[in-house]
C-alpha atoms as a PDB file:
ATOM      1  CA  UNK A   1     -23.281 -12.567  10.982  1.00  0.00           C
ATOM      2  CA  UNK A   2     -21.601 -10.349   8.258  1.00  0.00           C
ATOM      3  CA  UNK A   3     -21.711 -11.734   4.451  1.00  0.00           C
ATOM      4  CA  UNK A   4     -18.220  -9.664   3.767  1.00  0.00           C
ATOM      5  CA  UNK A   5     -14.965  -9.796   4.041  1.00  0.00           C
ATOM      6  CA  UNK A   6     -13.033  -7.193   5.983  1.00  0.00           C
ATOM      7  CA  UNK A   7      -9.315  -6.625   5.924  1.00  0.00           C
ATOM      8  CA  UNK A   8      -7.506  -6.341   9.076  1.00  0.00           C
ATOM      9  CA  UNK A   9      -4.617  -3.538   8.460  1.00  0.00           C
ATOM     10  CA  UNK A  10      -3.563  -3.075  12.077  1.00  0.00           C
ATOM     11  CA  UNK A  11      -0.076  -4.389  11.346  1.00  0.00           C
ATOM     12  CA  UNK A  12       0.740  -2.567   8.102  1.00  0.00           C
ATOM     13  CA  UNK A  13      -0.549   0.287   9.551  1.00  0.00           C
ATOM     14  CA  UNK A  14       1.876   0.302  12.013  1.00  0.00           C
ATOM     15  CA  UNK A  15       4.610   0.039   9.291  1.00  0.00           C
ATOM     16  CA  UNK A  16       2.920   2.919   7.405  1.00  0.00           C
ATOM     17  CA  UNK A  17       4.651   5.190   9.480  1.00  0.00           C
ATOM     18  CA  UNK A  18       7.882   4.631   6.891  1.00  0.00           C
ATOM     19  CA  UNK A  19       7.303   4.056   3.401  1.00  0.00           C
ATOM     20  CA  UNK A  20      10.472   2.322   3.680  1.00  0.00           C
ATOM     21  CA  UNK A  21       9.469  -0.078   5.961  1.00  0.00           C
ATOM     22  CA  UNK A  22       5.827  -0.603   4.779  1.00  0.00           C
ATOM     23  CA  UNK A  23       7.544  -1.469   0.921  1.00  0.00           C
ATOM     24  CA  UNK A  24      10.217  -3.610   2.415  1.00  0.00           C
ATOM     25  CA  UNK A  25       7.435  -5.604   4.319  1.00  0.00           C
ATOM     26  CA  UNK A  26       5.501  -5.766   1.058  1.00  0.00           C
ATOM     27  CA  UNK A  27       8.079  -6.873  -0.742  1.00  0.00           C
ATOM     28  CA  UNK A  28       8.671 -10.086   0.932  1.00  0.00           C
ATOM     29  CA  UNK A  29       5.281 -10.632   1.639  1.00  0.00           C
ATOM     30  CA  UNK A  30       3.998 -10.099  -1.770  1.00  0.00           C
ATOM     31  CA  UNK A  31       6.586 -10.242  -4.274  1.00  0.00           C
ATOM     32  CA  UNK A  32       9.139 -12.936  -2.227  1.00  0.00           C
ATOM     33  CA  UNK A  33      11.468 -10.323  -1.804  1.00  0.00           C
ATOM     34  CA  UNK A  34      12.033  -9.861  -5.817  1.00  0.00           C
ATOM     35  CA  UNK A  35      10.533  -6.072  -6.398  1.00  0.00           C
ATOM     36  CA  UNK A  36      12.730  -4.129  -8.179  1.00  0.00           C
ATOM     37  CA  UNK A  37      14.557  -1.027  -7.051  1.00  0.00           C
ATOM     38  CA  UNK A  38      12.359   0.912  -9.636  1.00  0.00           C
ATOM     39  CA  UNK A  39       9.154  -0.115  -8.220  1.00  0.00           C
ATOM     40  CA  UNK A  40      10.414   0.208  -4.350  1.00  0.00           C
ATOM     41  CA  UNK A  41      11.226   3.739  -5.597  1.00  0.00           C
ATOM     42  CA  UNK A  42       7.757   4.407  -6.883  1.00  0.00           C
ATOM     43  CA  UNK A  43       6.238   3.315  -4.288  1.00  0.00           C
ATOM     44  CA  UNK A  44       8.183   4.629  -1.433  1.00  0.00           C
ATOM     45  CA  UNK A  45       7.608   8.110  -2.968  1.00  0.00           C
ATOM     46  CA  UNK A  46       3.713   7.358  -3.522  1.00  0.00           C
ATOM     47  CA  UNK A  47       3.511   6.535   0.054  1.00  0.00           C
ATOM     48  CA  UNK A  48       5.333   9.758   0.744  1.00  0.00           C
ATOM     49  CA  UNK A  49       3.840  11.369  -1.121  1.00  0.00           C
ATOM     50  CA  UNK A  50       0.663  14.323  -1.021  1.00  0.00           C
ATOM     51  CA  UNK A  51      -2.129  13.075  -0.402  1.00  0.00           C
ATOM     52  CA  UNK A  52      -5.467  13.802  -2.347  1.00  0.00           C
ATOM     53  CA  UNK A  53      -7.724  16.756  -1.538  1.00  0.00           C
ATOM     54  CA  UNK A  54     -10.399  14.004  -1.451  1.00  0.00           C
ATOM     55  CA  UNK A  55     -10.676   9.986  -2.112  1.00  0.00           C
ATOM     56  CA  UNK A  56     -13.944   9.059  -4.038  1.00  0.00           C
ATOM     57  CA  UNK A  57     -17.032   8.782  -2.284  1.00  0.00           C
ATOM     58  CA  UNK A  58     -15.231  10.920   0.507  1.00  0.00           C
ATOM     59  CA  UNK A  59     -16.399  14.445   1.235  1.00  0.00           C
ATOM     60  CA  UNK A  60     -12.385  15.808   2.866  1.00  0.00           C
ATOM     61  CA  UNK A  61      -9.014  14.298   2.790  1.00  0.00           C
ATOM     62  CA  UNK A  62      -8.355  10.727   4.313  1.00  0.00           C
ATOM     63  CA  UNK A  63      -8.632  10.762   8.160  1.00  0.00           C
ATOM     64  CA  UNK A  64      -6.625   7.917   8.436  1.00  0.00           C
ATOM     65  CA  UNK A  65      -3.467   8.632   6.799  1.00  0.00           C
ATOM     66  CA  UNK A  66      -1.508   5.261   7.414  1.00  0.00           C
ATOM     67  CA  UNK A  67      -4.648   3.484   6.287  1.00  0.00           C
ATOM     68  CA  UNK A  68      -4.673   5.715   3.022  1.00  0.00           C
ATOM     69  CA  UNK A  69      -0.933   4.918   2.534  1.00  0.00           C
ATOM     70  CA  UNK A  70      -1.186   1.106   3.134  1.00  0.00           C
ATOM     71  CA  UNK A  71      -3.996   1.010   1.209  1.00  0.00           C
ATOM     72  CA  UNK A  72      -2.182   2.801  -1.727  1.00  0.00           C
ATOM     73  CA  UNK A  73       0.558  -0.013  -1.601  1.00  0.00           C
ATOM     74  CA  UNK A  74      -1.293  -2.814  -1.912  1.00  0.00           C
ATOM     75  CA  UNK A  75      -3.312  -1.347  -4.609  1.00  0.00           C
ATOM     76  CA  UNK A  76      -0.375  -0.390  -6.919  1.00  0.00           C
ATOM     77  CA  UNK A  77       1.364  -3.500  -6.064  1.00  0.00           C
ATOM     78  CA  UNK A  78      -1.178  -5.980  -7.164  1.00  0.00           C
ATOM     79  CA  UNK A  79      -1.938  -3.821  -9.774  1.00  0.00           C
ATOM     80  CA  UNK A  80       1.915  -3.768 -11.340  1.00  0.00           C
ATOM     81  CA  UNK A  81       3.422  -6.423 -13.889  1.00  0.00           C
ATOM     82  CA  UNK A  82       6.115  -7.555 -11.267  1.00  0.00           C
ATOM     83  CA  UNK A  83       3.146  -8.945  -8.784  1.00  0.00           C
ATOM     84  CA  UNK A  84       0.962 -10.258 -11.749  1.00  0.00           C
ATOM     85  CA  UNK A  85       4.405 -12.242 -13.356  1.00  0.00           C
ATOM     86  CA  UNK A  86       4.118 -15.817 -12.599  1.00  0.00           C
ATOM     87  CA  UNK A  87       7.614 -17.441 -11.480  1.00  0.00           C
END
């Protein structure tokens, strides 16, 4: 028996394959469909963007790319003022 919690990523990653897509899912699923066009736009061209020579703790770049990317999402997304705005 494990003692942690895993995340199970197999449908995001799926929707990695277009930042659009992976946002818009996000979006509703996180923010209720409220994220502004600013942050869709940031994040759309995070996703899109270069990835790092290297992630900490990682000797080469991400193998997983649509991991990397859906992982970048969520963590700029729960860390933004839209998700952490009560409504």
């Amino acid at each position: 028996m494990r003692d942690e919690a895993l995340m199970d990523y197999r449908q995001l990653k799926i929707l990695a394959f277009t930042a659009e897509d992976l946002i818009n899912h996000l979006d509703l699923l996180m923010l209720s469909g409220s994220m502004s066009g600013y942050m869709k736009q940031v994040l759309i061209a995070r996703v899109n963007g270069e990835l790092p020579a290297y992630t900490p703790g990682a000797v080469q770049r991400p193998r997983d790319i649509e991991l990397f990317r859906v992982q970048q999402a969520l963590y700029l997304i729960v860390t933004s003022p839209e998700f952490d705005v009560q409504k």
